[in-house]
Protein backbone atom coordinates (compact mmCIF):
# COMPACT_ATOMS: atom_id res chain seq x y z
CA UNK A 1 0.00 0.00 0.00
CA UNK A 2 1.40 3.33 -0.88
CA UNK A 3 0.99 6.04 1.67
CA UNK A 4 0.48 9.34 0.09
CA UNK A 5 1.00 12.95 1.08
CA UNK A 6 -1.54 14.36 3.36
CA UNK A 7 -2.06 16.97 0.78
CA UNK A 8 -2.03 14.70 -2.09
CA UNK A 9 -4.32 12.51 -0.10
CA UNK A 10 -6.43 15.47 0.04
CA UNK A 11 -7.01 16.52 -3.05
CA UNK A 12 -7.81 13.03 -4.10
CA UNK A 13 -10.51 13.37 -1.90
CA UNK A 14 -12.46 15.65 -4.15
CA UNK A 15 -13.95 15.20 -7.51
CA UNK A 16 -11.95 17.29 -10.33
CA UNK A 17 -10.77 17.70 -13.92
CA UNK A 18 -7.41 15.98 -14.26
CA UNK A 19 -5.01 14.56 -16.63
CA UNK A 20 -4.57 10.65 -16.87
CA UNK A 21 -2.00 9.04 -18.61
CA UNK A 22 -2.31 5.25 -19.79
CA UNK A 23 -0.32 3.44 -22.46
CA UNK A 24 -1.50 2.61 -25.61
CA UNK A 25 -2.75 -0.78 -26.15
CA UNK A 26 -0.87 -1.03 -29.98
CA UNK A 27 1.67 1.79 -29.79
CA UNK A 28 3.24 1.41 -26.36
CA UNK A 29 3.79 5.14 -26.07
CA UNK A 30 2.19 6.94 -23.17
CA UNK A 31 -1.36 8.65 -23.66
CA UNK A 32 -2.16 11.34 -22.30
CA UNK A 33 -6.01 12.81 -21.81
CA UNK A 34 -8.02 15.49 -19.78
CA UNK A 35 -10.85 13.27 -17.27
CA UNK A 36 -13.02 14.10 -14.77
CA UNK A 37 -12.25 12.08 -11.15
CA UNK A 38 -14.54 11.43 -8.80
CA UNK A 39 -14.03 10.43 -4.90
CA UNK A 40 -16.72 8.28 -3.91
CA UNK A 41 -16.55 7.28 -0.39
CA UNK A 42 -13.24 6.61 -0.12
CA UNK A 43 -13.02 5.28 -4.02
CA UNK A 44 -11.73 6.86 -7.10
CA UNK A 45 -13.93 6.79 -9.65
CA UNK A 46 -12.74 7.62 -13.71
CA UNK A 47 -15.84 8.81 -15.69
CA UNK A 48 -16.28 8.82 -19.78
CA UNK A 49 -19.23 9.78 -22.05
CA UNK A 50 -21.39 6.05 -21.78
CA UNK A 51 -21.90 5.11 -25.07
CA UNK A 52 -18.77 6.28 -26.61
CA UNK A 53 -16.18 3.94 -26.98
CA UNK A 54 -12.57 5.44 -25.91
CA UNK A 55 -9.07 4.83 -26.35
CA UNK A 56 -8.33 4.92 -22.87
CA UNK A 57 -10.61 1.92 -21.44
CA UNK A 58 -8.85 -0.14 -24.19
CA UNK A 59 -5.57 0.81 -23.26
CA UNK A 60 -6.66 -0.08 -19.63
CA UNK A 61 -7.89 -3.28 -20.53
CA UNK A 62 -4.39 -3.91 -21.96
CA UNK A 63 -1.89 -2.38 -19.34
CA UNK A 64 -3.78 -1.03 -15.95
CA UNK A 65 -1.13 0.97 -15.04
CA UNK A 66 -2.24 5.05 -15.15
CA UNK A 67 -0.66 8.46 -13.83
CA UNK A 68 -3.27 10.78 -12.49
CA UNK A 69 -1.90 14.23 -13.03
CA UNK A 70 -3.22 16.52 -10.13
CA UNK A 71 -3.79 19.97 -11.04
CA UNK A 72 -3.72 21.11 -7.16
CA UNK A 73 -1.56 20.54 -5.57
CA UNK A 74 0.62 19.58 -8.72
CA UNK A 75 1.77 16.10 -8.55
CA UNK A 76 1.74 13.53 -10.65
CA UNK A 77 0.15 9.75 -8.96
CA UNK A 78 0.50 6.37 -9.94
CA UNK A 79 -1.76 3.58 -9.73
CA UNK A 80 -3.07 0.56 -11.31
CA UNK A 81 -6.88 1.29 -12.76
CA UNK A 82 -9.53 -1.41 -13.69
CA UNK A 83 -12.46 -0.90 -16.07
CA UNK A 84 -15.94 -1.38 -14.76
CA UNK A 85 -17.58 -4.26 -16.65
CA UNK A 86 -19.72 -5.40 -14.39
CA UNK A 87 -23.28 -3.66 -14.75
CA UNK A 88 -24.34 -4.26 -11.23
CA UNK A 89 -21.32 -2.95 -10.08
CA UNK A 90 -21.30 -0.06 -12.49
CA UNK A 91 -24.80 1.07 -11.42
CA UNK A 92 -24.00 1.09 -7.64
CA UNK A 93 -20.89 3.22 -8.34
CA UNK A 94 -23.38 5.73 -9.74
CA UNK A 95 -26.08 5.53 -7.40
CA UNK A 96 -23.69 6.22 -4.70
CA UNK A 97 -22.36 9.01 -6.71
CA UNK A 98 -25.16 10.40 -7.25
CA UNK A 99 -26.30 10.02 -3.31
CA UNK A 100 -22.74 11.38 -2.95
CA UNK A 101 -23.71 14.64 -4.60
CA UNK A 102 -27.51 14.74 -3.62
């Protein structure tokens, strides 16, 4: 378990626009894109457009590995992501998001 800065831990805390970089599933080269984070009791949460299919769930089907690029304070985070693919799962993340922000 990594222990993390109490300001790093922080800002994790709350939802915000960040940068993520994964690696490409084909290329191997580093990707970098602009996400929006969520912190959902105690879990962080990646969020896309449903219904769009994006580069960066395939890449982190291939390689979970990610960098979360904070913004504030800026730091750059690493961790190992996993895509959602379970649809009960799925829905409770976003009925407890949305409870979250109720």
């Amino acid at each position: 378990m990594t222990v993390l800065a109490p300001m790093v831990a922080e800002a994790l805390g709350h939802s915000q626009t960040i940068d993520m970089t994964t690696i490409g599933r084909r290329s191997g080269d580093p990707r970098r894109i602009e996400i929006m984070l969520h912190s959902i009791e105690g879990r962080l949460l990646i969020s896309g457009h449903p219904g769009f299919p994006r580069a960066w769930i395939a890449n982190l089907h291939a390689d979970p590995a990610v960098t979360l690029h904070l913004r504030r304070p800026p730091v750059d985070v690493p961790g190992r992501a996993r895509v959602v693919t379970d649809i009960a799962e799925r829905e409770a993340a976003i009925q407890s998001g949305l409870a979250h922000y109720a």
